[in-house]
N, C-alpha and C. Protein backbone atom coordinates (compact mmCIF):
# COMPACT_ATOMS: atom_id res chain seq x y z
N UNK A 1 43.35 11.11 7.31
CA UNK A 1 41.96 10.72 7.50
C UNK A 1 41.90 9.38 8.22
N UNK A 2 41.06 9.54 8.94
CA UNK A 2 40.89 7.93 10.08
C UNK A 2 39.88 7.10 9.48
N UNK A 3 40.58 5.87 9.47
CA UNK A 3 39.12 5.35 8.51
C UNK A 3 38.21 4.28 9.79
N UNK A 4 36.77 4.63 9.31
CA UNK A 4 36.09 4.15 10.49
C UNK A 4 35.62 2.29 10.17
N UNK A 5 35.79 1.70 11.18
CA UNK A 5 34.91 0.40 11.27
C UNK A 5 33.83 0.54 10.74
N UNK A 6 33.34 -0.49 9.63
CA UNK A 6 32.19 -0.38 9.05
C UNK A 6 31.19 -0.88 10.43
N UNK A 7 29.92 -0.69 10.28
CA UNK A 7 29.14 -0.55 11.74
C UNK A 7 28.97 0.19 13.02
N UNK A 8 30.48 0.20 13.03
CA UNK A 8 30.74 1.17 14.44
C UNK A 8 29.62 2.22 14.34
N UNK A 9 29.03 2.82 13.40
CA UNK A 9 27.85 3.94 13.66
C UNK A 9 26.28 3.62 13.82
N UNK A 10 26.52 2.44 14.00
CA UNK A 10 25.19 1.48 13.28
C UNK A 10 24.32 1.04 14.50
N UNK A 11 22.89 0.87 14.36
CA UNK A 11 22.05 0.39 15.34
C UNK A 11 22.25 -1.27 15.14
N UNK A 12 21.94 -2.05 16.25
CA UNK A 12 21.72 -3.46 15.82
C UNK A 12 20.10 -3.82 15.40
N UNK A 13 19.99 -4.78 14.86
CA UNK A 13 18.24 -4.58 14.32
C UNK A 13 18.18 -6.03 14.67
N UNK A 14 16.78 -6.62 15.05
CA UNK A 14 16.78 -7.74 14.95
C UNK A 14 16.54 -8.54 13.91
N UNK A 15 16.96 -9.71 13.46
CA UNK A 15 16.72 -10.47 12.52
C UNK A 15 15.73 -10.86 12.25
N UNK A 16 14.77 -10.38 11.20
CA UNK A 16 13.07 -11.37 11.20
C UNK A 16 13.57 -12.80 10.80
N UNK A 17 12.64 -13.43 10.91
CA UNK A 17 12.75 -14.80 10.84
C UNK A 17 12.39 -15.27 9.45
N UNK A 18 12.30 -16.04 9.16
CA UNK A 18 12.12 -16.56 7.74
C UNK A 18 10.41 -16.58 6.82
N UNK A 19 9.74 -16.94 7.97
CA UNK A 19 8.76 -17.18 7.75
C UNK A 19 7.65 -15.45 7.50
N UNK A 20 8.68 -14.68 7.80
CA UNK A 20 8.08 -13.06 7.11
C UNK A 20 7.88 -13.10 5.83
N UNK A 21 6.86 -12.27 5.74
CA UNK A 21 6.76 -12.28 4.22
C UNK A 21 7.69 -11.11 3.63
N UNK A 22 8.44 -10.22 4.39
CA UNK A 22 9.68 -9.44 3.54
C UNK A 22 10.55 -10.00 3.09
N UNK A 23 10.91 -11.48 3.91
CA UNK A 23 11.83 -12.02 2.73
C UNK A 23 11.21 -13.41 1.66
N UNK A 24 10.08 -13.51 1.70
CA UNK A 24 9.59 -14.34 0.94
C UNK A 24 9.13 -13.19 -0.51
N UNK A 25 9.61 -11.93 -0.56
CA UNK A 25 9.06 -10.83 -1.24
C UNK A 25 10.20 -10.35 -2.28
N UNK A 26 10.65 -10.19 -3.61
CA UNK A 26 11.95 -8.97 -3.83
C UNK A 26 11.73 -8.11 -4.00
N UNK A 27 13.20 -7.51 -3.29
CA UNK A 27 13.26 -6.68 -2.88
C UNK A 27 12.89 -5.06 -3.96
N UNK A 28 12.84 -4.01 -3.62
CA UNK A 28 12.36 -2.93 -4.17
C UNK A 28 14.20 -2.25 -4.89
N UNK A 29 14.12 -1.61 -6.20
CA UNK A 29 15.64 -0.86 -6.09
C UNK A 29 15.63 0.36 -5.37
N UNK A 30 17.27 0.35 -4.92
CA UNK A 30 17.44 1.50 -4.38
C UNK A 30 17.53 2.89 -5.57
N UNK A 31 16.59 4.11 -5.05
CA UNK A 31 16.53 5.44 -6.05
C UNK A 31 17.14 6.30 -5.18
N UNK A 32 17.17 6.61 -4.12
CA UNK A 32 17.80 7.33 -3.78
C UNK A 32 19.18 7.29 -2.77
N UNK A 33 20.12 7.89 -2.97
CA UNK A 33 21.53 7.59 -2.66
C UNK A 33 21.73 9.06 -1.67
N UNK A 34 22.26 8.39 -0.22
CA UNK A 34 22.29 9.61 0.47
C UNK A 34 22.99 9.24 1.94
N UNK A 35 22.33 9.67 3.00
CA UNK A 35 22.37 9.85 4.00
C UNK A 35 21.69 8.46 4.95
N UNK A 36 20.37 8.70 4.53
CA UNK A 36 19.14 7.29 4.87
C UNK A 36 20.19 6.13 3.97
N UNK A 37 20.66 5.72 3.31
CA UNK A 37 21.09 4.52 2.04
C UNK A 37 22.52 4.14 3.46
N UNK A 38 23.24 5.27 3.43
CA UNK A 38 24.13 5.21 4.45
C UNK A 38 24.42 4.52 5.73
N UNK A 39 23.10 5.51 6.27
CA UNK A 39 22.56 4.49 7.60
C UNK A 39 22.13 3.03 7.62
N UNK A 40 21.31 2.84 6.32
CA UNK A 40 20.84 1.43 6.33
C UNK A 40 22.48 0.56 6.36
N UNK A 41 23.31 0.95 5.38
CA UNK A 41 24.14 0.29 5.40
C UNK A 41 24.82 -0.21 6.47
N UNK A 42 25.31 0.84 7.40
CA UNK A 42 25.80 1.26 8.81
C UNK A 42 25.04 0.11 9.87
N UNK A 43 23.71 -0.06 9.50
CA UNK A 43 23.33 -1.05 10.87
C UNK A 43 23.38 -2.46 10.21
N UNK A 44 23.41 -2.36 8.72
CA UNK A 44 23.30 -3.35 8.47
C UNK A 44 24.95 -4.51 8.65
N UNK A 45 25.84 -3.90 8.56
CA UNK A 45 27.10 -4.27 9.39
C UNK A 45 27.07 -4.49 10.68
N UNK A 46 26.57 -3.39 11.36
CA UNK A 46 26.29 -3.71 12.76
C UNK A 46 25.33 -4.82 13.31
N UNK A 47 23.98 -5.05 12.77
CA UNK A 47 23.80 -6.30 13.02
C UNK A 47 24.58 -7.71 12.30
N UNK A 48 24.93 -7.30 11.06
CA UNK A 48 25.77 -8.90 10.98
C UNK A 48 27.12 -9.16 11.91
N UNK A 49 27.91 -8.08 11.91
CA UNK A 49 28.71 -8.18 13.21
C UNK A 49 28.19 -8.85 14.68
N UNK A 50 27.11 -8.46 15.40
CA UNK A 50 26.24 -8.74 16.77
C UNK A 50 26.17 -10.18 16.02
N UNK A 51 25.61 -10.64 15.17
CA UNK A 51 25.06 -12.31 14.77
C UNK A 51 26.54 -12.93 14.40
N UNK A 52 27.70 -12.71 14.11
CA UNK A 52 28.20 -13.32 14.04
C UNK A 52 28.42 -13.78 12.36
N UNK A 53 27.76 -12.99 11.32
CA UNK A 53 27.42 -13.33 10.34
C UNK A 53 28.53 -12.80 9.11
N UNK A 54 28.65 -13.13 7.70
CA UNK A 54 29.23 -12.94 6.91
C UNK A 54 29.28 -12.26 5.92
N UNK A 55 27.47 -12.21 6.05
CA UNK A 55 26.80 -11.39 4.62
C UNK A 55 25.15 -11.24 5.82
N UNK A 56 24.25 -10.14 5.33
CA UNK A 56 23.28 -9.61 5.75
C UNK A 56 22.95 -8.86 4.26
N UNK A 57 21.28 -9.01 4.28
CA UNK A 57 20.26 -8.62 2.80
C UNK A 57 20.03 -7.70 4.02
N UNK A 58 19.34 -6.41 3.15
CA UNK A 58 18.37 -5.24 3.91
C UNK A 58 16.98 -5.91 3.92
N UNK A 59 16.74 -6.62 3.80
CA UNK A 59 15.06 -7.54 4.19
C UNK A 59 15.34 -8.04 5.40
N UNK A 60 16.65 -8.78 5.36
CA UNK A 60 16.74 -9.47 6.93
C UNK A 60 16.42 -8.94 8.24
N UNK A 61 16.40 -7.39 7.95
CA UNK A 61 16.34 -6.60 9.07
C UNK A 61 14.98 -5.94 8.82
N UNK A 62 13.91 -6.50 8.04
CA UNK A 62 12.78 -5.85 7.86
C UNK A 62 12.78 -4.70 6.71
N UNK A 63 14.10 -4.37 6.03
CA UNK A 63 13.69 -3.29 5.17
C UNK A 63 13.83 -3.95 3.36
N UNK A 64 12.48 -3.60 3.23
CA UNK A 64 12.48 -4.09 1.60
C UNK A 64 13.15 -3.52 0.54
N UNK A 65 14.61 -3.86 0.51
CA UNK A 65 15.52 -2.89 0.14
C UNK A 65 16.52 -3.68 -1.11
N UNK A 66 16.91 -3.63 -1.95
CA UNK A 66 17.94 -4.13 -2.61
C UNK A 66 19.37 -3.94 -1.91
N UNK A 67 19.63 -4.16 -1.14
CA UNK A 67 21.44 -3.76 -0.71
C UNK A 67 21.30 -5.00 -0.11
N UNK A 68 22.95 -5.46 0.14
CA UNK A 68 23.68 -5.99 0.96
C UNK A 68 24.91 -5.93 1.50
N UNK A 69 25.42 -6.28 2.67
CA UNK A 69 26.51 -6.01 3.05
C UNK A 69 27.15 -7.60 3.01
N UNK A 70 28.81 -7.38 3.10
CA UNK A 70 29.44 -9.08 3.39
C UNK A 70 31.01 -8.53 3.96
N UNK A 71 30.94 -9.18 4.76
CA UNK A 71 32.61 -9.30 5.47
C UNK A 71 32.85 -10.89 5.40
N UNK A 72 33.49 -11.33 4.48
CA UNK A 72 33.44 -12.98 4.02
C UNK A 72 34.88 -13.18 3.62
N UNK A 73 35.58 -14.43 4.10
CA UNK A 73 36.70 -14.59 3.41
C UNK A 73 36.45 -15.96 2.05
N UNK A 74 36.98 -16.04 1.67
CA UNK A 74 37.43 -16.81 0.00
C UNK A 74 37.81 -18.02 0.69
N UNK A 75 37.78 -19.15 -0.57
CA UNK A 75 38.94 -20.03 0.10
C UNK A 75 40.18 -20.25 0.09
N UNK A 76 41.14 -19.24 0.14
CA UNK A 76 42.31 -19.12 0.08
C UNK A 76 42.73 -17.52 1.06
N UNK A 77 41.54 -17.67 1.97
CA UNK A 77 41.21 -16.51 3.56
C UNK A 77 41.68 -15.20 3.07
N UNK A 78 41.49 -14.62 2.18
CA UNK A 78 41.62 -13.66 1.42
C UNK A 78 40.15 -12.77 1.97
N UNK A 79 39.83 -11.76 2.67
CA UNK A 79 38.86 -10.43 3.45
C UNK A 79 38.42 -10.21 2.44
N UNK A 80 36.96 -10.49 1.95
CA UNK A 80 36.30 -9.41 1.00
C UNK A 80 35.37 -8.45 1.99
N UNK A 81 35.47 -7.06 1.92
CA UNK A 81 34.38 -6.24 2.94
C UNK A 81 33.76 -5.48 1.92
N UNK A 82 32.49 -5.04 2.01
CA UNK A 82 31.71 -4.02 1.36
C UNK A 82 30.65 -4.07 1.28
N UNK A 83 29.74 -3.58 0.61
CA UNK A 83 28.25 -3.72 0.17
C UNK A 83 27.94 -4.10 -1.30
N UNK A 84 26.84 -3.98 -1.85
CA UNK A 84 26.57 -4.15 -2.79
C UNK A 84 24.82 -3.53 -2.88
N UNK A 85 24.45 -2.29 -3.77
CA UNK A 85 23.45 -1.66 -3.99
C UNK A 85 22.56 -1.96 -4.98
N UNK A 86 21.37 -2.09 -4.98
CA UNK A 86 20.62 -3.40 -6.44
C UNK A 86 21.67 -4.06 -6.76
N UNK A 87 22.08 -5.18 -6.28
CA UNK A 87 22.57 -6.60 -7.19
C UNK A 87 22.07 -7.20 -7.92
N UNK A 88 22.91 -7.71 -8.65
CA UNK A 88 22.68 -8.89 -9.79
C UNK A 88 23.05 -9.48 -9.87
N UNK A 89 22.71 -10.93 -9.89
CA UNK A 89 24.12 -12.05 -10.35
C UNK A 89 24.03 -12.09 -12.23
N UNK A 90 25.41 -11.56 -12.03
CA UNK A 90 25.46 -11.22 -13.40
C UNK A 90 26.12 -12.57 -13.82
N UNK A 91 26.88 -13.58 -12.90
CA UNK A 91 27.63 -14.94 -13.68
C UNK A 91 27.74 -15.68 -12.81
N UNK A 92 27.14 -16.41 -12.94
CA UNK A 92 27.51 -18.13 -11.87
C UNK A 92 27.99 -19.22 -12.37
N UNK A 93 29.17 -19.56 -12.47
CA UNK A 93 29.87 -20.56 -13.04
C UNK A 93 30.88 -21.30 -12.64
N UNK A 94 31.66 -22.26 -13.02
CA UNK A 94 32.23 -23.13 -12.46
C UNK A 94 31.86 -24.12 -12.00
N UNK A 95 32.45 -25.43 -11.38
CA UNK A 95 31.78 -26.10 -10.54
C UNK A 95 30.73 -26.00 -9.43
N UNK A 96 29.83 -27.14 -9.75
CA UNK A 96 28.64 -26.87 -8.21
C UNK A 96 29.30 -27.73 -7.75
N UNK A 97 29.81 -27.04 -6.53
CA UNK A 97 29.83 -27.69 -5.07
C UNK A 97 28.91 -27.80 -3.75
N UNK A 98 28.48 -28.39 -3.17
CA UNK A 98 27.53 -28.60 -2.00
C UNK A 98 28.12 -28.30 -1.15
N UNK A 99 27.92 -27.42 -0.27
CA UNK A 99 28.71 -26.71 0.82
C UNK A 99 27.92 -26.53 1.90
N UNK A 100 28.74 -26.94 3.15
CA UNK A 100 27.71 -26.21 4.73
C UNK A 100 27.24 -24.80 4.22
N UNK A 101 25.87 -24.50 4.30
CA UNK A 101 25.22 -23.10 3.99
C UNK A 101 24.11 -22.94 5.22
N UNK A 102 24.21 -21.57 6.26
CA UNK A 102 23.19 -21.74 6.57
C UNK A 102 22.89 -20.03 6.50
N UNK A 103 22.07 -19.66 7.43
CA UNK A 103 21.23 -18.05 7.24
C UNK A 103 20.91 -17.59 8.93
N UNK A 104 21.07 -16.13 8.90
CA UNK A 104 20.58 -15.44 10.07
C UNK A 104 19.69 -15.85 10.57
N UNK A 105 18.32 -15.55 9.15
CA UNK A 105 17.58 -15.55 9.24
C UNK A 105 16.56 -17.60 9.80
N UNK A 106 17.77 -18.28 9.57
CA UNK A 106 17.04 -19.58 9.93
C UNK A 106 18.09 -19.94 10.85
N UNK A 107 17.92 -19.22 11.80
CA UNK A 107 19.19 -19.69 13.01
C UNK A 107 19.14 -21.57 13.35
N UNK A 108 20.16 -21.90 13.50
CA UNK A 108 20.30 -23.29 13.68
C UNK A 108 20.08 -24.30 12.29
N UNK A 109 19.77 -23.58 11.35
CA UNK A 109 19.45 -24.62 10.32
C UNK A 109 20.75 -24.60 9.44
N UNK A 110 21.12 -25.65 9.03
CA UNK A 110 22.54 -25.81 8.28
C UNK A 110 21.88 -26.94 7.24
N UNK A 111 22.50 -26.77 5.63
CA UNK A 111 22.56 -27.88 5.14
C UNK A 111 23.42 -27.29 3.82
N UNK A 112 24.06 -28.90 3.37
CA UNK A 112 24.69 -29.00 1.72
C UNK A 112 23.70 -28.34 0.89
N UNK A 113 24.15 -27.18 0.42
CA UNK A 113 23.55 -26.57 -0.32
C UNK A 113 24.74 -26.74 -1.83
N UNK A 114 23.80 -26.52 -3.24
CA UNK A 114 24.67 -26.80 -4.35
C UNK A 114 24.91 -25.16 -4.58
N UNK A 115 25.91 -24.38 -4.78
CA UNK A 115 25.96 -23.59 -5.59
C UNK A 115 27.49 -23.57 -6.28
N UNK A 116 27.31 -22.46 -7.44
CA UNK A 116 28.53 -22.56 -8.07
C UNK A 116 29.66 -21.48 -7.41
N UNK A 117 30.97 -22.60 -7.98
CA UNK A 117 32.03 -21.89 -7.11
C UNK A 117 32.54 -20.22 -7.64
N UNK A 118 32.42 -20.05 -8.70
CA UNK A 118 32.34 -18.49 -8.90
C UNK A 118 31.06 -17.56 -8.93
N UNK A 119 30.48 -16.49 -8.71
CA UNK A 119 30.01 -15.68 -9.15
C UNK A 119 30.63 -14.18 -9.35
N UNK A 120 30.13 -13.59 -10.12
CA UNK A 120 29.87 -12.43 -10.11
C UNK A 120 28.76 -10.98 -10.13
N UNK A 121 28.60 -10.36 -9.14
CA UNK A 121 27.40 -9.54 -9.09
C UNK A 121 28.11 -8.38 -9.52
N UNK A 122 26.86 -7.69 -9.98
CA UNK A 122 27.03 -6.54 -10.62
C UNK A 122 26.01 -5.07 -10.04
N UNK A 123 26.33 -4.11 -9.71
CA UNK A 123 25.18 -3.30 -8.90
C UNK A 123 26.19 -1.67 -8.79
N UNK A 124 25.55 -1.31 -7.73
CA UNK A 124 25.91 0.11 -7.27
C UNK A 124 26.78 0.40 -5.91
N UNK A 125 27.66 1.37 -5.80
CA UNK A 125 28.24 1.55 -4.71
C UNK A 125 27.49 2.53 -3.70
N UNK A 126 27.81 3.12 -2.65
CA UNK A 126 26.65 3.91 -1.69
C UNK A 126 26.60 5.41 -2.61
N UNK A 127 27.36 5.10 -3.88
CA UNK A 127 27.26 6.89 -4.26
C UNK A 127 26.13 7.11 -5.63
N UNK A 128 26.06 5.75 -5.72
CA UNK A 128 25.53 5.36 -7.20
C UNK A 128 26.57 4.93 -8.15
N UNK A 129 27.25 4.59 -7.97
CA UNK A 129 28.62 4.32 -8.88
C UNK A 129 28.55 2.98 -9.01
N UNK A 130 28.56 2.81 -10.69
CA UNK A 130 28.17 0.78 -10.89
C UNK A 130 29.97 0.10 -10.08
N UNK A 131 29.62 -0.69 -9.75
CA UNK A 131 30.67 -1.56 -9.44
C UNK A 131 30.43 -3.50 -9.85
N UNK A 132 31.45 -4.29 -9.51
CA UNK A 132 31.33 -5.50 -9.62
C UNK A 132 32.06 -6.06 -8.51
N UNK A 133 31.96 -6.99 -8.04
CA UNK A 133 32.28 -7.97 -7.03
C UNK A 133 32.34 -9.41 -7.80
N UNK A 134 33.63 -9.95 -7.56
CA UNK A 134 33.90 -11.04 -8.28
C UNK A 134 33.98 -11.81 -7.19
N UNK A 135 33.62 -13.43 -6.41
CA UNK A 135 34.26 -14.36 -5.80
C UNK A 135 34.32 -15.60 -6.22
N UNK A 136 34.88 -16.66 -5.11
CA UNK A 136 35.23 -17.82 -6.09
C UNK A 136 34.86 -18.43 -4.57
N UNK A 137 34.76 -19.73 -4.38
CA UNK A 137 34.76 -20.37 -3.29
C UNK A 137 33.32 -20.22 -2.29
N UNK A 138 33.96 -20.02 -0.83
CA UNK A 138 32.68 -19.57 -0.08
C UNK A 138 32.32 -18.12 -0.35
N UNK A 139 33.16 -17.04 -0.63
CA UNK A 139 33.05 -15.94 -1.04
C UNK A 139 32.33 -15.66 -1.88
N UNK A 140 32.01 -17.32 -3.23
CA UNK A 140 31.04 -17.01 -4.56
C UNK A 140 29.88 -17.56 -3.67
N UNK A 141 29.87 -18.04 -2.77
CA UNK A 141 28.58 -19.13 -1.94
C UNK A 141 27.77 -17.87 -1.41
N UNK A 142 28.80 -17.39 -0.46
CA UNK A 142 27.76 -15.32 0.10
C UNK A 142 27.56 -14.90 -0.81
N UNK A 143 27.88 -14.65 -1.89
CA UNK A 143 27.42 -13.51 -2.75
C UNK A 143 26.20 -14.10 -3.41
N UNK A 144 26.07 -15.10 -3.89
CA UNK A 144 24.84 -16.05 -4.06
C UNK A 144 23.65 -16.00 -3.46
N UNK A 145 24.29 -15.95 -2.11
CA UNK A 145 23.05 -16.46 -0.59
C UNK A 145 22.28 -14.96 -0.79
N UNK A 146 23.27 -14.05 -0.78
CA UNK A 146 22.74 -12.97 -0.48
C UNK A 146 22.05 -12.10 -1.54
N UNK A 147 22.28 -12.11 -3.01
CA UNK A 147 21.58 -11.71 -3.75
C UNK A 147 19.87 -12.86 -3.91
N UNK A 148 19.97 -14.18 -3.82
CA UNK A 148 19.03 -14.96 -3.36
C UNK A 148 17.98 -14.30 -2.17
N UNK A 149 18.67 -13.73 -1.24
CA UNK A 149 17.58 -12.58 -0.17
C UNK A 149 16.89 -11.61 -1.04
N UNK A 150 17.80 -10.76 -1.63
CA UNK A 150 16.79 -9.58 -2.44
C UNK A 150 16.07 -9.66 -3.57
N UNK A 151 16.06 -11.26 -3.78
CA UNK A 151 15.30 -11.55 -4.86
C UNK A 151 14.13 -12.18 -3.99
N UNK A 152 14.25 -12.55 -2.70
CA UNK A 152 13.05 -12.96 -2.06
C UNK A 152 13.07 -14.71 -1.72
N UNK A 153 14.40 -15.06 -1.99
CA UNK A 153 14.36 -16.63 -1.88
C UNK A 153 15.03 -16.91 -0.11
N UNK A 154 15.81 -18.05 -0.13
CA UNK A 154 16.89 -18.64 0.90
C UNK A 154 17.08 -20.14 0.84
N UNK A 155 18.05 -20.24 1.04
CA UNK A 155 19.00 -21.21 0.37
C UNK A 155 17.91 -22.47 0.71
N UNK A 156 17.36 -22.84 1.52
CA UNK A 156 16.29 -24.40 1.73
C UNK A 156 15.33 -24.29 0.72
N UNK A 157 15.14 -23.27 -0.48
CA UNK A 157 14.31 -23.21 -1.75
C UNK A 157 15.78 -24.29 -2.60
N UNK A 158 17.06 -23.90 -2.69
CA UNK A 158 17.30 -24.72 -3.37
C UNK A 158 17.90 -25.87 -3.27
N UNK A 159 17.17 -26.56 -2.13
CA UNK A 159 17.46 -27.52 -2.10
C UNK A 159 16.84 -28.90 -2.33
N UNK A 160 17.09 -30.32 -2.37
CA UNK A 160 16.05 -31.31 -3.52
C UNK A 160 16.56 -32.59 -2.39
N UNK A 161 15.08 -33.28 -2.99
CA UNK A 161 15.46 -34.48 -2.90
C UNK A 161 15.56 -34.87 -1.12
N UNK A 162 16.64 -35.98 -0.31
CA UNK A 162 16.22 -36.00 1.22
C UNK A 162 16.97 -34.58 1.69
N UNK A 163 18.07 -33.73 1.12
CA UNK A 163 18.32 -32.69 1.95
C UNK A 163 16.83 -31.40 1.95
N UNK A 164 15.88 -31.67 1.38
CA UNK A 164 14.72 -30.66 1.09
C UNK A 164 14.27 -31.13 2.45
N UNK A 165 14.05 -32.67 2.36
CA UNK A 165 12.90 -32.91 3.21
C UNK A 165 13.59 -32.43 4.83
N UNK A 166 14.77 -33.21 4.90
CA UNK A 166 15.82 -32.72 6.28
C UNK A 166 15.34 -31.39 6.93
N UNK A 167 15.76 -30.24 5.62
CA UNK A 167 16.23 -29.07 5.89
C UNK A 167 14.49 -28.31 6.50
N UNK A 168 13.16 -29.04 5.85
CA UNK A 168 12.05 -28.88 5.90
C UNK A 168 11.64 -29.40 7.45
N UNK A 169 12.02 -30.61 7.85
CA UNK A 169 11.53 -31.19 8.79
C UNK A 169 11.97 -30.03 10.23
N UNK A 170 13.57 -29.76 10.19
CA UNK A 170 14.09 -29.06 10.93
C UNK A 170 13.36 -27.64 11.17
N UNK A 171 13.26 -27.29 9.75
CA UNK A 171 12.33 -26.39 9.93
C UNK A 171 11.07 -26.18 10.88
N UNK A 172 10.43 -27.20 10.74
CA UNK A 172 9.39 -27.00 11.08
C UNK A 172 9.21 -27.48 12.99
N UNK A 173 10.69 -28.04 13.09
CA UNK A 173 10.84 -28.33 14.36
C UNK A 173 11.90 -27.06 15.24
N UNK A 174 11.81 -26.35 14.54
CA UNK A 174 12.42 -24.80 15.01
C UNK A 174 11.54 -24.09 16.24
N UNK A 175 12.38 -23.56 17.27
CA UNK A 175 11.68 -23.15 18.38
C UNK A 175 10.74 -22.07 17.64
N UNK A 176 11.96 -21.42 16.76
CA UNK A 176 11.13 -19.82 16.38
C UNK A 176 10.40 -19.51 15.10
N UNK A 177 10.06 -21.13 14.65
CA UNK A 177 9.40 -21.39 13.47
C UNK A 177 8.02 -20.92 13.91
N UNK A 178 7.23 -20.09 12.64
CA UNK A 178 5.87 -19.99 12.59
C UNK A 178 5.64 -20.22 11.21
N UNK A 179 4.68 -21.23 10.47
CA UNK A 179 4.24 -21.00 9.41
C UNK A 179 4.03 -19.65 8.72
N UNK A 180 4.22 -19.78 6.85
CA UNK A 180 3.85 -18.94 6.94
C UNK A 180 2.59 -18.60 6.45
N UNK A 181 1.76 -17.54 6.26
CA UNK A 181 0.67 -17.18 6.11
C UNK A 181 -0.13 -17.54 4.84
């Protein structure tokens, strides 16, 4: 059996921008497991591949969806690839570290973001089958960022103090910034 590139079947989608209200929204669970669940997955690789990206929410691409995908290495460059179907952060622990964090969805915006160096999510595979995803490092930082999408947040919610105001100002000095509604 040949095993295929995740994406290779996949449309590219464009990235909405931040200021949508699909990702200011969480996301809906996935009920049905199939063919359509498949495809979403499929482009949803394919556009984080085209961006250059590590992890991609199904909101990013406009669909109000609980999934995510991540091709992310650890800090010890260790490949995590897969998805993750309704997530949960089921454990965030360890040290908070402040780490370069930024998003598709806020192209050009970067800042020290605090999160903790482990998590663990907990959810479904494309068949319905529960699974877990454990990381530690930047690997626990994506899995964070990205269950943070299908709950409807992004990482400049958690941030305080002058990196809020920074990460705010930039914001608002963004070519492809529009308030939002």
């Amino acid at each position: 059996m040949v095993s295929r590139i995740p994406g290779s079947a996949g449309t590219v989608h464009r990235v909405v921008p931040w200021a949508s209200e699909v990702l200011r929204t969480p996301c809906a669970p996935v009920t049905e497991f199939g063919a359509e669940l498949d495809a979403l997955v499929e482009d949803l690789f394919a556009t984080m591949y085209a961006q250059d990206g590590v992890g991609l929410a199904a909101n990013q691409i406009g669909v109000a969806t609980r999934v995510f995908v991540y091709d992310c290495p650890d800090d010890e460059d260790v490949r995590h690839l897969g998805c993750v179907v309704n997530p949960e952060l089921a454990v965030a622990d360890g040290v908070v570290v402040a780490g370069e964090e930024g998003c598709l969805s806020l192209p050009g915006l970067r800042a020290q973001t605090p999160r903790f160096d482990r998590a663990v999510v907990r959810g479904q595979d494309l068949t319905g089958a529960p699974i877990e995803v454990e990381g530690t490092g930047f690997f626990a930082r994506c899995l964070q960022h990205e269950v943070d999408h299908v709950d409807g947040s992004a990482f400049v919610q958690r941030l305080s103090g002058a990196r809020a105001w920074r990460a705010q100002r930039a914001l608002r000095r963004a070519p492809w910034y529009q308030p939002p509604c």
